[in-house]
PDB file of N, CA and C in Angstrom:
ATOM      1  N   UNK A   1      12.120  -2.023  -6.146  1.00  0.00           N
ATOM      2  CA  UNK A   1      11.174  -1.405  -7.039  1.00  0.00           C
ATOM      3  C   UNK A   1      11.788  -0.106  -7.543  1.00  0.00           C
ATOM      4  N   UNK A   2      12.029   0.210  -8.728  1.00  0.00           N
ATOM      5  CA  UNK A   2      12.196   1.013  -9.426  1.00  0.00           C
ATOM      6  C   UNK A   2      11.087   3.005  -9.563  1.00  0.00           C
ATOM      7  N   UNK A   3      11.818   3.779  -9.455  1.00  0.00           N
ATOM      8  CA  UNK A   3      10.693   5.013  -9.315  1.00  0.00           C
ATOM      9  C   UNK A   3       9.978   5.070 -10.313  1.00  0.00           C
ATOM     10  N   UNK A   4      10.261   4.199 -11.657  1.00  0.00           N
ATOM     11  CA  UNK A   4       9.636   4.322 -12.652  1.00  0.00           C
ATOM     12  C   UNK A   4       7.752   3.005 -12.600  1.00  0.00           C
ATOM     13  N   UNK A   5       8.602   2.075 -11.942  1.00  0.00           N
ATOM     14  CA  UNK A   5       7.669   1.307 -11.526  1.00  0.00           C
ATOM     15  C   UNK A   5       6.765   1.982 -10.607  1.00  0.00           C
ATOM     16  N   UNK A   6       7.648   2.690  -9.762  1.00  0.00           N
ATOM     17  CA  UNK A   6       6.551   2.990  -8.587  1.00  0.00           C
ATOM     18  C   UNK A   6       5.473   4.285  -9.055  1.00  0.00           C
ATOM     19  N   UNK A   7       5.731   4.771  -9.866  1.00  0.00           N
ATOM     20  CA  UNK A   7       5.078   5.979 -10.057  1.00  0.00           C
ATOM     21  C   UNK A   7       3.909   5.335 -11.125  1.00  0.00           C
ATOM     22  N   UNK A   8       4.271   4.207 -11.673  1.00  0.00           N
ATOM     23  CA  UNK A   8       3.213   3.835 -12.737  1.00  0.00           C
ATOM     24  C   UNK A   8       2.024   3.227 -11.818  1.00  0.00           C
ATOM     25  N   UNK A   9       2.534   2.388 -11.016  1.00  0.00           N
ATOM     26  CA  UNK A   9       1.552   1.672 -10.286  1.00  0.00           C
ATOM     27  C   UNK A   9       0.380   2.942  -9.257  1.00  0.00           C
ATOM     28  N   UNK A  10       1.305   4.318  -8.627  1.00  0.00           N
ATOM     29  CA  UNK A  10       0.546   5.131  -8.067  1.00  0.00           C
ATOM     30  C   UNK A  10      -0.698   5.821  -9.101  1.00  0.00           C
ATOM     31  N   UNK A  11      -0.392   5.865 -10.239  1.00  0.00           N
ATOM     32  CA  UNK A  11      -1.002   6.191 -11.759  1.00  0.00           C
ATOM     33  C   UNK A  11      -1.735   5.792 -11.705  1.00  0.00           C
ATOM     34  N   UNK A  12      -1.579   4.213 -11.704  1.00  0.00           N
ATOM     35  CA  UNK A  12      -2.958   3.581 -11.927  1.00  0.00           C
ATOM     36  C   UNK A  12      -4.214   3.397 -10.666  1.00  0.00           C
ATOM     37  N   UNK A  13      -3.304   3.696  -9.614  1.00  0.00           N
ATOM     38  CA  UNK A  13      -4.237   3.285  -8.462  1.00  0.00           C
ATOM     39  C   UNK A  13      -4.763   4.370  -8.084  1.00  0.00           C
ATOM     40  N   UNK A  14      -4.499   6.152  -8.623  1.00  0.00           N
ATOM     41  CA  UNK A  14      -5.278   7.316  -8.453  1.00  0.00           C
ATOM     42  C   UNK A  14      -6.352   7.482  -9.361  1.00  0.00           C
ATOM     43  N   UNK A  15      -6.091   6.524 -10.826  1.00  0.00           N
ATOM     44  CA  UNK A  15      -6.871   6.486 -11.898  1.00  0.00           C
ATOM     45  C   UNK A  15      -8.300   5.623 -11.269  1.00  0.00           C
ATOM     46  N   UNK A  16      -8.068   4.877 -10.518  1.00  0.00           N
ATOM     47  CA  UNK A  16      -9.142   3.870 -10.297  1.00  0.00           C
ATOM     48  C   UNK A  16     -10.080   4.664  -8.602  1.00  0.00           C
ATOM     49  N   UNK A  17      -8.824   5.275  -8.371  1.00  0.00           N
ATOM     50  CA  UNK A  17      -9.665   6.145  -7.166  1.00  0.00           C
ATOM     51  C   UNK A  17     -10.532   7.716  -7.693  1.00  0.00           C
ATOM     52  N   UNK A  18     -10.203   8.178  -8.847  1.00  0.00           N
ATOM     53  CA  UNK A  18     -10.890   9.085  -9.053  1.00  0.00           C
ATOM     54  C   UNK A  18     -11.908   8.687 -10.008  1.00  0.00           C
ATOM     55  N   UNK A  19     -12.438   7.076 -10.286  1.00  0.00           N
ATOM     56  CA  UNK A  19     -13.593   6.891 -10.975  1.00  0.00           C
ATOM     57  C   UNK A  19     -14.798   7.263  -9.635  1.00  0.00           C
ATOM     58  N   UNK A  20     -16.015   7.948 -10.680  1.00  0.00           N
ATOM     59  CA  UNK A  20     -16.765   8.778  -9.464  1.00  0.00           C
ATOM     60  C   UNK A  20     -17.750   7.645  -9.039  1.00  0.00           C
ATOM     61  N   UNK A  21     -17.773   6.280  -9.526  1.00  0.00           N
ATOM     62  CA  UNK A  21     -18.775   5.135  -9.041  1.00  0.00           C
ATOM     63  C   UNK A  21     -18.197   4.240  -7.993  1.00  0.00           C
ATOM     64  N   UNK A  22     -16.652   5.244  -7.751  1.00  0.00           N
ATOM     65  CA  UNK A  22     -16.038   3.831  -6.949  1.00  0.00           C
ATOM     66  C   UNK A  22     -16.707   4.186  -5.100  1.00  0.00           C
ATOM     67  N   UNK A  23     -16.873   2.979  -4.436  1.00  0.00           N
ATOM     68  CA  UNK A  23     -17.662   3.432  -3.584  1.00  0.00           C
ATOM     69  C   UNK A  23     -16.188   3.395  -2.157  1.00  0.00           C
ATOM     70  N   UNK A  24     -16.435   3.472  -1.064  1.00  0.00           N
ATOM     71  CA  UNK A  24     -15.841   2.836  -0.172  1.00  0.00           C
ATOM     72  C   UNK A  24     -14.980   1.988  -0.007  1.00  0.00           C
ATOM     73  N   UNK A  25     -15.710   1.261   0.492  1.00  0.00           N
ATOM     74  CA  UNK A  25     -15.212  -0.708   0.221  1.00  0.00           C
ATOM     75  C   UNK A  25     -14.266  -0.503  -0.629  1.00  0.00           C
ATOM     76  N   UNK A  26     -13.992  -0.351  -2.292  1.00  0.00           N
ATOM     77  CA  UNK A  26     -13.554  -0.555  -3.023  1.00  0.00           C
ATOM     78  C   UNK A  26     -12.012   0.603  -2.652  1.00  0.00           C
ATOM     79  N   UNK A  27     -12.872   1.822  -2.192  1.00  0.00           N
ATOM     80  CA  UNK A  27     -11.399   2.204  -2.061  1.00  0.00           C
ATOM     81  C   UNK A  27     -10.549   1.823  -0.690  1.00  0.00           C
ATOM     82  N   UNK A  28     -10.835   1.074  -0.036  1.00  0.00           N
ATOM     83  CA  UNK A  28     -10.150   0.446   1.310  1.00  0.00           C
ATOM     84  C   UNK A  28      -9.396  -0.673   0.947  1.00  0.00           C
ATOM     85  N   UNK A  29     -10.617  -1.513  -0.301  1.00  0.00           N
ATOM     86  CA  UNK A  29      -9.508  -2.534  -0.724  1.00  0.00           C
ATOM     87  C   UNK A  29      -8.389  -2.021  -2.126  1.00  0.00           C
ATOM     88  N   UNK A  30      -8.632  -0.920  -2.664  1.00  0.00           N
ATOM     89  CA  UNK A  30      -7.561  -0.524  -2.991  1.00  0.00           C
ATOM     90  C   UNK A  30      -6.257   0.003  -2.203  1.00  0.00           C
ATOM     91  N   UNK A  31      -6.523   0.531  -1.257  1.00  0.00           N
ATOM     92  CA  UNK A  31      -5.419   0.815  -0.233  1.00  0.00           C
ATOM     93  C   UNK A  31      -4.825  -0.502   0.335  1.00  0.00           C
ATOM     94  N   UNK A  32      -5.630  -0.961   0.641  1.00  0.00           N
ATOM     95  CA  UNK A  32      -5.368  -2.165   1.444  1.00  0.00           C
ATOM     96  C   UNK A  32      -4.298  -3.079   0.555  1.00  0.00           C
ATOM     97  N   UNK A  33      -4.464  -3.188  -0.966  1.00  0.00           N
ATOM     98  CA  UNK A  33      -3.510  -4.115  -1.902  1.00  0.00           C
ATOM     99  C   UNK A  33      -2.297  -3.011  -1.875  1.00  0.00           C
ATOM    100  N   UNK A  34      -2.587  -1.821  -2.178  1.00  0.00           N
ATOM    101  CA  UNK A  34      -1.104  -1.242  -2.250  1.00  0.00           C
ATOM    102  C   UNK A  34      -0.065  -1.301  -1.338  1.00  0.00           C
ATOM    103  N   UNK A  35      -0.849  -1.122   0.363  1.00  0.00           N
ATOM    104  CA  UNK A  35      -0.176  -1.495   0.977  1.00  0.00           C
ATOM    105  C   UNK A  35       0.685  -2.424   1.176  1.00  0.00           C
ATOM    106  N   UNK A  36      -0.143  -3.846   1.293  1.00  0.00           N
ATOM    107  CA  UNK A  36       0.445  -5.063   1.458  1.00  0.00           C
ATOM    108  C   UNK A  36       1.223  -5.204   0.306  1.00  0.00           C
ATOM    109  N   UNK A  37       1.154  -4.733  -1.109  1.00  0.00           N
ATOM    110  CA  UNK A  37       2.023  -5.172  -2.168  1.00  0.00           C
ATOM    111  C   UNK A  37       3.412  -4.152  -1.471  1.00  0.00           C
ATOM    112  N   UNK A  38       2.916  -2.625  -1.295  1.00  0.00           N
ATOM    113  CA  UNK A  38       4.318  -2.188  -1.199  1.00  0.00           C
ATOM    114  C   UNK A  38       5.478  -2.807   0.064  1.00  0.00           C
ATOM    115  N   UNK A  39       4.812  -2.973   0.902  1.00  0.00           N
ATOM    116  CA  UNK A  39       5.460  -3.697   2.148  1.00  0.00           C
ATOM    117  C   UNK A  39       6.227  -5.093   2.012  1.00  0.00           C
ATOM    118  N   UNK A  40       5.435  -5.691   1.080  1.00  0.00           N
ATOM    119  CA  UNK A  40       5.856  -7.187   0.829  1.00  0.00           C
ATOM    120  C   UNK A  40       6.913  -6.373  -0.348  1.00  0.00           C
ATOM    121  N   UNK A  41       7.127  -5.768  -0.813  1.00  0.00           N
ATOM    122  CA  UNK A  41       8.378  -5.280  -1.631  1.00  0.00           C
ATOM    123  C   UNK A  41       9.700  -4.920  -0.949  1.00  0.00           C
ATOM    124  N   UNK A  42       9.052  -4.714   0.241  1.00  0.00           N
ATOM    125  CA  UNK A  42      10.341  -3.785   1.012  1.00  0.00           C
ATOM    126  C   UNK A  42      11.148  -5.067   1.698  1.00  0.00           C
ATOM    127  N   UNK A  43      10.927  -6.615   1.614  1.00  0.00           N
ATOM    128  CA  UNK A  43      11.653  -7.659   2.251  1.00  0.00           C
ATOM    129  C   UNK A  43      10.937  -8.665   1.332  1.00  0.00           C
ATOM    130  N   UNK A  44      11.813  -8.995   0.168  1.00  0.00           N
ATOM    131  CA  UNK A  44      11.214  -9.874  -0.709  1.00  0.00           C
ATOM    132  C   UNK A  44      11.264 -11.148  -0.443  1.00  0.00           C
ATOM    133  N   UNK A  45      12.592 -11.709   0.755  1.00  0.00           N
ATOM    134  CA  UNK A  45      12.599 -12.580   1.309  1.00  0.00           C
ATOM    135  C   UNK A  45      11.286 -13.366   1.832  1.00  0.00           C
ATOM    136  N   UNK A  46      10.807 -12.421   2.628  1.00  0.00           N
ATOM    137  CA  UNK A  46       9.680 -13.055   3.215  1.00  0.00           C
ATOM    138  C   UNK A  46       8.089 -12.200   2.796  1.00  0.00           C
ATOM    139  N   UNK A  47       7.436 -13.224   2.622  1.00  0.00           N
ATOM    140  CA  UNK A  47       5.985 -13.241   2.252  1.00  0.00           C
ATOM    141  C   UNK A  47       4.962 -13.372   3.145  1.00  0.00           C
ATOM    142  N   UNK A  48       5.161 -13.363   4.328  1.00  0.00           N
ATOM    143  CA  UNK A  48       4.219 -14.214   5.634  1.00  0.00           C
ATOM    144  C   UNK A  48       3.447 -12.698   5.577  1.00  0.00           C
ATOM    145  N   UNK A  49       2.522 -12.638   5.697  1.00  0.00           N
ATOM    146  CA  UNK A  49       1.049 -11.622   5.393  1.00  0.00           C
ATOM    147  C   UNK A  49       1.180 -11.137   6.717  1.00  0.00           C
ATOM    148  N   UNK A  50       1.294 -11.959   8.023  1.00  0.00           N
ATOM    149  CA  UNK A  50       1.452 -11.720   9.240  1.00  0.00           C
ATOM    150  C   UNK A  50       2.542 -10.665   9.257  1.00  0.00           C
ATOM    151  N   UNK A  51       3.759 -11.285   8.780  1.00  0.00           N
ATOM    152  CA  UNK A  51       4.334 -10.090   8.757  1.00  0.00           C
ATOM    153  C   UNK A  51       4.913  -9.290   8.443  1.00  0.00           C
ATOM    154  N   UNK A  52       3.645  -9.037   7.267  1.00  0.00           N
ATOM    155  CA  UNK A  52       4.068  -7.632   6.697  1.00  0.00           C
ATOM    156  C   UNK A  52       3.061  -6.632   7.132  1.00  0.00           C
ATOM    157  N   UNK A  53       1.868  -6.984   7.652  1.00  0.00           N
ATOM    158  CA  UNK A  53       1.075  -6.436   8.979  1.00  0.00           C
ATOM    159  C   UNK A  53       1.535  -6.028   9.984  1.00  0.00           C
ATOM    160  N   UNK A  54       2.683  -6.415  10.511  1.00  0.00           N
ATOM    161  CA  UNK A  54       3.658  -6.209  11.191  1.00  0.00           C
ATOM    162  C   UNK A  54       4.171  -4.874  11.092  1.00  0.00           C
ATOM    163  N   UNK A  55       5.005  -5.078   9.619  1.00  0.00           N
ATOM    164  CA  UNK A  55       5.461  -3.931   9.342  1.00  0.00           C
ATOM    165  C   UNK A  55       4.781  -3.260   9.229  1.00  0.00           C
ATOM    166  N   UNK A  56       3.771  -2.859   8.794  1.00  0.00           N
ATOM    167  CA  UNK A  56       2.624  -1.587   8.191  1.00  0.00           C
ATOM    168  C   UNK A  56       2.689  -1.212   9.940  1.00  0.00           C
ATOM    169  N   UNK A  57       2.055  -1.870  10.546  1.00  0.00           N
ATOM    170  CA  UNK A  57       2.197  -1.398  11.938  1.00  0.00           C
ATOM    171  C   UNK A  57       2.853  -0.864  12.636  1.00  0.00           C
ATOM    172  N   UNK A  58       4.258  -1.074  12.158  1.00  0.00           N
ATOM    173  CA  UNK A  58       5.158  -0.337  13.151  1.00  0.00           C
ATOM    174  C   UNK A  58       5.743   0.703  12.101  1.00  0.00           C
ATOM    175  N   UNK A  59       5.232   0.892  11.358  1.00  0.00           N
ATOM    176  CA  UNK A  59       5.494   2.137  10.294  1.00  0.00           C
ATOM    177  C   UNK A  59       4.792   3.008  10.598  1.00  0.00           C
ATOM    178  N   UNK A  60       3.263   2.683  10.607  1.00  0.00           N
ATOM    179  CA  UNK A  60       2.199   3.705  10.596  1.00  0.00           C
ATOM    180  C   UNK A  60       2.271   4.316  12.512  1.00  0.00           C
ATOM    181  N   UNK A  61       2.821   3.444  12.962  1.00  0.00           N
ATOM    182  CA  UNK A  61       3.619   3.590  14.732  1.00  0.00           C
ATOM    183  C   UNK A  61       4.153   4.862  14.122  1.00  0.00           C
ATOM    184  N   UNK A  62       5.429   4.505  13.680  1.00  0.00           N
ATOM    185  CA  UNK A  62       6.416   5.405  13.527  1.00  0.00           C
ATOM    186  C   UNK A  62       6.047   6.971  12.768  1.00  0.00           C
ATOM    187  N   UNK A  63       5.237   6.551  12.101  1.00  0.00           N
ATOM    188  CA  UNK A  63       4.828   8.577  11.755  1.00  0.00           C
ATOM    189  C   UNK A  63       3.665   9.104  12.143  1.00  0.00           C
ATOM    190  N   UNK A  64       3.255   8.090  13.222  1.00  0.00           N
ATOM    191  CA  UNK A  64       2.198   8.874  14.490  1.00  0.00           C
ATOM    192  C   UNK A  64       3.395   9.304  15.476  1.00  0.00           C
ATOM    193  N   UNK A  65       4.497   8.998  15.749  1.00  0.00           N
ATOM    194  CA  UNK A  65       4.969   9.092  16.637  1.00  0.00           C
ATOM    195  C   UNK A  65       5.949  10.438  16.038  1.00  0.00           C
ATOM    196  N   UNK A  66       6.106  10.469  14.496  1.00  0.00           N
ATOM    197  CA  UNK A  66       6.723  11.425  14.630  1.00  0.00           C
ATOM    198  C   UNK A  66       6.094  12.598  14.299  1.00  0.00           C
ATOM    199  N   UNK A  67       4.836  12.853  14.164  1.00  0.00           N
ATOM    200  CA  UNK A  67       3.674  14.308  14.184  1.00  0.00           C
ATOM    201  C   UNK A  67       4.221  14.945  15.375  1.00  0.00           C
TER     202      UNK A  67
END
């Protein structure tokens, strides 16, 4: 992914988080797609949802661990 890509897609997904009707839910499942899209970017090889849950996991591990 390209910084030009990546910065458009953060654009749009702060644009949709600072609408003032968006409730909750909506912003969890916005996090929730960025995530899994950015993760499933980082090993295009594989697509298994399992594990790219995986990864998010041992990422979000890794910068609890490094606070």
């Amino acid at each position: 992914m390209t910084e030009q890509k990546h910065d458009e897609i953060m654009k749009n997904i702060m644009k949709e988080l600072d609408q003032k009707d968006l409730n909750l839910a909506d912003g969890i499942t916005i996090w929730h797609s960025l995530g899994t899209f950015l993760f499933s970017n980082i090993d295009k090889d594989n697509k298994d949802i399992s594990k790219i849950y995986e990864q998010m996991k041992e990422y979000l591990s890794q910068m609890q661990n490094a606070k």
